[in-house]
Each structure stands twice: as C-alpha cells, then as structure tokens.
PDB file of N, CA and C in Angstrom:
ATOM      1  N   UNK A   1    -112.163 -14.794  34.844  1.00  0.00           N
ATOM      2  CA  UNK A   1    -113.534 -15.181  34.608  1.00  0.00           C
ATOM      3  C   UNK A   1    -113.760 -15.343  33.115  1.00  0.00           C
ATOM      4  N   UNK A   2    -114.143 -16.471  32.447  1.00  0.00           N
ATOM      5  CA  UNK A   2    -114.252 -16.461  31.392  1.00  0.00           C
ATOM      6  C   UNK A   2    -115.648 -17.008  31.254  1.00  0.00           C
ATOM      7  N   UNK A   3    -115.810 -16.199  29.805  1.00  0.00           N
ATOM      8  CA  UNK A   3    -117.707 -15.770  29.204  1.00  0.00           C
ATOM      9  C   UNK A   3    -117.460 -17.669  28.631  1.00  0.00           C
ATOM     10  N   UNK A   4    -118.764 -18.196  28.462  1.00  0.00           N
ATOM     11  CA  UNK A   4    -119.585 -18.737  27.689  1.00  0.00           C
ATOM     12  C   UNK A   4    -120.011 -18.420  26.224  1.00  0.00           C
ATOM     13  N   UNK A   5    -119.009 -18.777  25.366  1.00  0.00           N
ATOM     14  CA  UNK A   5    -119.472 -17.951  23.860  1.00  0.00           C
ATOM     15  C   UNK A   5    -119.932 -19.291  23.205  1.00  0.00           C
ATOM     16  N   UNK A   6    -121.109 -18.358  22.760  1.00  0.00           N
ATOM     17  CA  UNK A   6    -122.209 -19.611  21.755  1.00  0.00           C
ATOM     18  C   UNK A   6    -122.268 -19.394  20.645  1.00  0.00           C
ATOM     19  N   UNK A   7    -121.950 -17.785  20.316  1.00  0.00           N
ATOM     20  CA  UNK A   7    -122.298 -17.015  19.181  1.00  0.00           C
ATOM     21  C   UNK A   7    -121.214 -18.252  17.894  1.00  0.00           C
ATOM     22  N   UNK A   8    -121.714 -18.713  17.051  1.00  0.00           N
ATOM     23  CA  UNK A   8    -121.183 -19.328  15.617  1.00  0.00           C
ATOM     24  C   UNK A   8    -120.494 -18.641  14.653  1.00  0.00           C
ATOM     25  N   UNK A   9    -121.319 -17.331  14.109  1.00  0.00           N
ATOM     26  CA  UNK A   9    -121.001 -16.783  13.055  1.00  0.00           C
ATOM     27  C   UNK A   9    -120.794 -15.030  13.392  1.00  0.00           C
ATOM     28  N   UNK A  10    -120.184 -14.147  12.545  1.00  0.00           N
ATOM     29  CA  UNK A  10    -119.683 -12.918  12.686  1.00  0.00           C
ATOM     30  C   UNK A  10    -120.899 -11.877  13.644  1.00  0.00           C
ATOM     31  N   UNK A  11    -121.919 -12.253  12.374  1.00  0.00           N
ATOM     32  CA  UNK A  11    -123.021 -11.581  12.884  1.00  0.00           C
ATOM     33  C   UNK A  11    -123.536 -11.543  14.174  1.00  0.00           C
ATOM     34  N   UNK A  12    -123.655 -12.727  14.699  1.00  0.00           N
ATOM     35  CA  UNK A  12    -124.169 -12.548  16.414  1.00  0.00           C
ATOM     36  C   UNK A  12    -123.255 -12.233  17.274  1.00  0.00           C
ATOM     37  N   UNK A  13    -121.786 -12.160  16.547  1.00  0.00           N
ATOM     38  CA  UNK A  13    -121.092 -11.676  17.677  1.00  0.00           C
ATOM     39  C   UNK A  13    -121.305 -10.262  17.939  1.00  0.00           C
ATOM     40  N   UNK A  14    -121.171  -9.551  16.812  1.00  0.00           N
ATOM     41  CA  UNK A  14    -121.743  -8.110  16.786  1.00  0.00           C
ATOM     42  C   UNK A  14    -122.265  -7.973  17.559  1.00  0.00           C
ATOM     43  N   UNK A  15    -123.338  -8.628  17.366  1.00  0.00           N
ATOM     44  CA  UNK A  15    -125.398  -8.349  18.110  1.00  0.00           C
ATOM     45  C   UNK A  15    -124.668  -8.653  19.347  1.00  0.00           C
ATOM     46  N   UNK A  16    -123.522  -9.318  19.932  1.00  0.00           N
ATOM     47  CA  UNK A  16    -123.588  -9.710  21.477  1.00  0.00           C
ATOM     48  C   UNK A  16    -122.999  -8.966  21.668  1.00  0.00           C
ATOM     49  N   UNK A  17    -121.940  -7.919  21.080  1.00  0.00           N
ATOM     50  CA  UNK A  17    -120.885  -6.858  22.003  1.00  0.00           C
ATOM     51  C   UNK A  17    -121.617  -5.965  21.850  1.00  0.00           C
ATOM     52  N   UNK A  18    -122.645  -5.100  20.764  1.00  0.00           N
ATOM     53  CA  UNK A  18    -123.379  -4.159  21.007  1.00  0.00           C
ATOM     54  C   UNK A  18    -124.555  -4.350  22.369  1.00  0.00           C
ATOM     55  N   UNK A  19    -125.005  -5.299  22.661  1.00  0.00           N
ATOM     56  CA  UNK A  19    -125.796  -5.564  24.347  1.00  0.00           C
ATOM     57  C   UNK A  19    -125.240  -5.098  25.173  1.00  0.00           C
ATOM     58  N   UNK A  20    -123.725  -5.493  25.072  1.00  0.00           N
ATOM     59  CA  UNK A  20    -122.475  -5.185  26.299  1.00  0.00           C
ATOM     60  C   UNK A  20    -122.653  -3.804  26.536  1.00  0.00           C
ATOM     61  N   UNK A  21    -122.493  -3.630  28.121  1.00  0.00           N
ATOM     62  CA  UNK A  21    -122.378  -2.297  28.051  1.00  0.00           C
ATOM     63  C   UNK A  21    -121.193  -1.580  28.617  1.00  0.00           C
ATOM     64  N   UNK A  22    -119.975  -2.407  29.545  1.00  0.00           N
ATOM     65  CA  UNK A  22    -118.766  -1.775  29.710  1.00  0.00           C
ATOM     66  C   UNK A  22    -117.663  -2.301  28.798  1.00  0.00           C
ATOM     67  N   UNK A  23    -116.872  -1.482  28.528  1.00  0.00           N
ATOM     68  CA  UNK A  23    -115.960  -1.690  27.364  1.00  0.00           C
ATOM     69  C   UNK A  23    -114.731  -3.434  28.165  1.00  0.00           C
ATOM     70  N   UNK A  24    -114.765  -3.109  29.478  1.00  0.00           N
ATOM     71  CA  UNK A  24    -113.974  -4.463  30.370  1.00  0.00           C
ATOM     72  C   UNK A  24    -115.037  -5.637  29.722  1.00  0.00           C
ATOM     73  N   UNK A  25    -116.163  -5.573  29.835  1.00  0.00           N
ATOM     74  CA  UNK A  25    -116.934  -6.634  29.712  1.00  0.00           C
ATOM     75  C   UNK A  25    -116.528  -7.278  28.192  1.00  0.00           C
ATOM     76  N   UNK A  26    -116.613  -6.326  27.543  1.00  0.00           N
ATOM     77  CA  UNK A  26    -116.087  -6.439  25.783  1.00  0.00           C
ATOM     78  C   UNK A  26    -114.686  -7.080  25.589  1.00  0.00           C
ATOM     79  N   UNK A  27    -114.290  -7.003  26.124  1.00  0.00           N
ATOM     80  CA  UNK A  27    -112.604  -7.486  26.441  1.00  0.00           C
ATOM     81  C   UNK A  27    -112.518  -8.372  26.958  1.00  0.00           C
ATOM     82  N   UNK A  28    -113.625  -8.797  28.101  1.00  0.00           N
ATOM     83  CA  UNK A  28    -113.329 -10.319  28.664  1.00  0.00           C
ATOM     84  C   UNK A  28    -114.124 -11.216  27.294  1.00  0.00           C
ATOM     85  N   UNK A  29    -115.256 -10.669  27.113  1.00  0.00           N
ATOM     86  CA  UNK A  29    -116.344 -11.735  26.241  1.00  0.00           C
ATOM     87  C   UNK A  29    -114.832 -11.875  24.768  1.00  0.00           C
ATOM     88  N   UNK A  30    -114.513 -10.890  24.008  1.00  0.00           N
ATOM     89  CA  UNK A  30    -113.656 -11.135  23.122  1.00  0.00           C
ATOM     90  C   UNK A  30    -112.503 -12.223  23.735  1.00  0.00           C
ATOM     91  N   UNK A  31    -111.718 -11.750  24.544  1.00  0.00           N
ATOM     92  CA  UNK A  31    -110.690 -12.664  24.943  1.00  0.00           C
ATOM     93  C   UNK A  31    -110.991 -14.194  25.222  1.00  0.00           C
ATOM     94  N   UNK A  32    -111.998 -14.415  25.618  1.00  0.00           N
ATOM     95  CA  UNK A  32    -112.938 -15.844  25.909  1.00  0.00           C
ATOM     96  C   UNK A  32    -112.933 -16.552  24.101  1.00  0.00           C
ATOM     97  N   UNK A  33    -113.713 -15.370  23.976  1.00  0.00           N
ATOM     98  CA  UNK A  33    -114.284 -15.793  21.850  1.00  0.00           C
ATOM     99  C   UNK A  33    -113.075 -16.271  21.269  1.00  0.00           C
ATOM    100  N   UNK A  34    -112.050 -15.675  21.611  1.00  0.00           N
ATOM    101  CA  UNK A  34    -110.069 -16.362  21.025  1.00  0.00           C
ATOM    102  C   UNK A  34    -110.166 -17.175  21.213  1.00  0.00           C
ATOM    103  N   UNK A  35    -110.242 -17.741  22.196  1.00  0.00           N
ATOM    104  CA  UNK A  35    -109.925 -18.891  22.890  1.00  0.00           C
ATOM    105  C   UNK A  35    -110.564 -20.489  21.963  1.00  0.00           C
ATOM    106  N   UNK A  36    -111.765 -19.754  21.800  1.00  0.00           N
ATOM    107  CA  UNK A  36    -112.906 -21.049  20.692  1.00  0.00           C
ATOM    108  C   UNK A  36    -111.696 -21.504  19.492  1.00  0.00           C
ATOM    109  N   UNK A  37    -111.810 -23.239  19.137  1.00  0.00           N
ATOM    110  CA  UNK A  37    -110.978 -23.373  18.310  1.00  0.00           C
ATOM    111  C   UNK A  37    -111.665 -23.347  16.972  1.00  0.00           C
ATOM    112  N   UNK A  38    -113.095 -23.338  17.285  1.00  0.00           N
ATOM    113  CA  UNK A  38    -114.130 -23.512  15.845  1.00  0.00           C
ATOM    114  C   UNK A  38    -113.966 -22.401  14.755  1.00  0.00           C
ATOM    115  N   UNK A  39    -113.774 -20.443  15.068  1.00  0.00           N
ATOM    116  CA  UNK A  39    -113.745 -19.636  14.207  1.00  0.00           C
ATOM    117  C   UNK A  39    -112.804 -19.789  13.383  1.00  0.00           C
ATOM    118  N   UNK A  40    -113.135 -19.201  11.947  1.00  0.00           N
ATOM    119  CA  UNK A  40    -112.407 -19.078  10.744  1.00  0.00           C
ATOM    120  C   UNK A  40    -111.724 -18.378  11.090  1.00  0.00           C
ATOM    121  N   UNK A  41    -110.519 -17.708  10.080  1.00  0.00           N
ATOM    122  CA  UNK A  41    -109.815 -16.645  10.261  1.00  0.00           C
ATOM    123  C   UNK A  41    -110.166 -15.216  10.281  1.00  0.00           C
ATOM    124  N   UNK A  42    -111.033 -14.967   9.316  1.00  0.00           N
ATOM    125  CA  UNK A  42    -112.160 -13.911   9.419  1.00  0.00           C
ATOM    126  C   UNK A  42    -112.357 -13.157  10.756  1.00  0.00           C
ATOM    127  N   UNK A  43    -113.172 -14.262  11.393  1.00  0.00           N
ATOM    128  CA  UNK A  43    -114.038 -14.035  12.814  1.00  0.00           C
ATOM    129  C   UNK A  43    -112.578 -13.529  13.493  1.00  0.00           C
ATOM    130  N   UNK A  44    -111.635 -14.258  13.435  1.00  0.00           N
ATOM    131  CA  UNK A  44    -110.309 -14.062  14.561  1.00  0.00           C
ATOM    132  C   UNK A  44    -109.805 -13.053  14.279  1.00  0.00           C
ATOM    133  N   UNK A  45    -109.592 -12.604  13.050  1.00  0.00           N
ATOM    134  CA  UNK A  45    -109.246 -10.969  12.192  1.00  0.00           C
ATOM    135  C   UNK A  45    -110.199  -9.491  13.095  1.00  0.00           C
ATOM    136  N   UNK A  46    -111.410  -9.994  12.902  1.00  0.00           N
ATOM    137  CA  UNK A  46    -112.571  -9.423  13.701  1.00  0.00           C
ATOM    138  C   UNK A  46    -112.192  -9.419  14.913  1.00  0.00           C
ATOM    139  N   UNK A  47    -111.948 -10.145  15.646  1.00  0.00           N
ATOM    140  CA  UNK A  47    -112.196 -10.184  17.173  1.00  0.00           C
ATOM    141  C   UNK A  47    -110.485  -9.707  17.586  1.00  0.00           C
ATOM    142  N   UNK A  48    -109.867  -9.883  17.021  1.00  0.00           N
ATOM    143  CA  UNK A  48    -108.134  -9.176  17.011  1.00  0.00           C
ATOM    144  C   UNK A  48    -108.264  -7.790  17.160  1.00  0.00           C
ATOM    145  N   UNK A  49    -109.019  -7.331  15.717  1.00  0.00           N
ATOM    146  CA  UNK A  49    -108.949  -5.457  15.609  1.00  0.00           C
ATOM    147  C   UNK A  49    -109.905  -4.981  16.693  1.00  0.00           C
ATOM    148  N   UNK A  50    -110.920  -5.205  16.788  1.00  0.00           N
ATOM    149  CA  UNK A  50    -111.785  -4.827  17.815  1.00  0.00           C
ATOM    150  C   UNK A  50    -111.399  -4.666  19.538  1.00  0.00           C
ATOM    151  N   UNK A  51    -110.550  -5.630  19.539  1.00  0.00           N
ATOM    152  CA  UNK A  51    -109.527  -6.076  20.958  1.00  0.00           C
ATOM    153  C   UNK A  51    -108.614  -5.175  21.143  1.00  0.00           C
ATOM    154  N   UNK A  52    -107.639  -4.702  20.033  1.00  0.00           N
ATOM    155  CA  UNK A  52    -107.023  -3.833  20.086  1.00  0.00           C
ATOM    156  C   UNK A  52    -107.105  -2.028  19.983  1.00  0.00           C
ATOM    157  N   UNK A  53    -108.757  -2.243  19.544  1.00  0.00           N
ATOM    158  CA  UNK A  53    -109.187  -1.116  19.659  1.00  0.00           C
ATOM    159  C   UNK A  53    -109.689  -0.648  21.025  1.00  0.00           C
ATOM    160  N   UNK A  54    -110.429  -1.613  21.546  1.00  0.00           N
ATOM    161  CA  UNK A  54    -110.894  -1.622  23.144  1.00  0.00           C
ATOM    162  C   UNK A  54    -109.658  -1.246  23.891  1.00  0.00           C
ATOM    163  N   UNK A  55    -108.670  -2.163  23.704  1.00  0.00           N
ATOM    164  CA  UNK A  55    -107.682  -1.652  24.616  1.00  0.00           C
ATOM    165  C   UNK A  55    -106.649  -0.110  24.442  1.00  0.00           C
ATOM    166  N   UNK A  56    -107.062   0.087  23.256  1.00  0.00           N
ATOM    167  CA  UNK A  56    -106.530   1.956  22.382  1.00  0.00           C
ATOM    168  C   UNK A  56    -107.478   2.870  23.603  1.00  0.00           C
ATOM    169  N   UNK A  57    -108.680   2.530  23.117  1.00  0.00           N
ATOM    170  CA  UNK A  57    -109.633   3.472  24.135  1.00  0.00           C
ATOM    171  C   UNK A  57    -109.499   3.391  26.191  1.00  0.00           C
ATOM    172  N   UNK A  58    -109.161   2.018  26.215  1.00  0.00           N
ATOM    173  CA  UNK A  58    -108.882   2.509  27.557  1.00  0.00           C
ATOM    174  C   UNK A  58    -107.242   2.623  28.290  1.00  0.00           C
ATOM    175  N   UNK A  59    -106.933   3.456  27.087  1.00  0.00           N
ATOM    176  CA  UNK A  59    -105.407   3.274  26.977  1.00  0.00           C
ATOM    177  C   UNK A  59    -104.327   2.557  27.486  1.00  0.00           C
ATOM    178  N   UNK A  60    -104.901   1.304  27.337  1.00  0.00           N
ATOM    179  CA  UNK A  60    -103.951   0.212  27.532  1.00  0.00           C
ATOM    180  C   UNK A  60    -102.704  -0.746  26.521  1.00  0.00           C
ATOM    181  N   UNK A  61    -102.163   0.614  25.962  1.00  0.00           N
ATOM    182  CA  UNK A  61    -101.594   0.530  24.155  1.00  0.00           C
ATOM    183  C   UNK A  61    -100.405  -0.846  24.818  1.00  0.00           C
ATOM    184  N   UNK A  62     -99.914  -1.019  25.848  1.00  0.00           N
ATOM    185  CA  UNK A  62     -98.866  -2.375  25.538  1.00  0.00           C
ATOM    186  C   UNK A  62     -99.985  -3.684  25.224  1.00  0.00           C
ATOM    187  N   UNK A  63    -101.079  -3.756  25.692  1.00  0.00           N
ATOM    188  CA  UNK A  63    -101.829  -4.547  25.583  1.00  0.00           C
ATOM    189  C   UNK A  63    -102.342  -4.637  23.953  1.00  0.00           C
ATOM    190  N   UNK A  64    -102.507  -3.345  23.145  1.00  0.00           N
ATOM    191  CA  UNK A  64    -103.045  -2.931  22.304  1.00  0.00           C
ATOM    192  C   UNK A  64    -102.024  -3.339  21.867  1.00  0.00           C
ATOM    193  N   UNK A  65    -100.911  -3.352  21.522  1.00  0.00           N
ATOM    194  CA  UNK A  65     -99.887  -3.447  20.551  1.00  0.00           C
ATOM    195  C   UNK A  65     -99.693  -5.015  20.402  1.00  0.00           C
ATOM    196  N   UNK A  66    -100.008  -5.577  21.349  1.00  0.00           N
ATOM    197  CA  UNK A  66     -99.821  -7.173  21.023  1.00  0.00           C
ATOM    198  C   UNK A  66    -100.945  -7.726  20.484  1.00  0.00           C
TER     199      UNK A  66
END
C-alpha cells in the first residue's frame, strides 16, 4: 500500500510523521516519500535516518542495517 506524499519541503514532512500515530504507518508513509524523485539529498538523508531508526525500535535491525 503506498501513501500519497504531497509534503515538498523538510518541514511538512515532520508536521506529517508527528500526526502519524503507529510507528508501521511511519515506515510505510517514509518508504512511499523514497520513492518521490523531486527531494534533495537532505530530505533523503532525513527520511534514511529516521527509517532506520523506526526499524531499530521495532527491532527489525536487518531492515535497519540496510
């Protein structure tokens, strides 16, 4: 199932994973947000560590490690 990401810039992505309220949901909406070819490297830096942190917490470290 993949999210609909509209969010442009760093900031609203924030504002959209703090709404989220299960950490799966955070992981699909991020994994979707990769996918966009429009973000800078920045945003993709962002949405990388955060991904791999989600997946630390629900200890899914082979996932986390890639």
């Amino acid at each position: 199932m993949a999210i609909n990401v509209r969010e442009k810039d760093l900031d609203e992505i924030k504002e959209r994973l703090l709404d989220m309220n299960t950490t799966l949901n955070k992981i699909n909406y991020i994994e979707s947000a990769l996918k966009e070819q429009s973000f800078d490297f920045e945003i993709k830096r962002f949405l990388y560590s955060e991904l791999a942190k989600l997946y630390s917490e629900r200890k899914m470290f082979e996932r986390a490690a890639k």
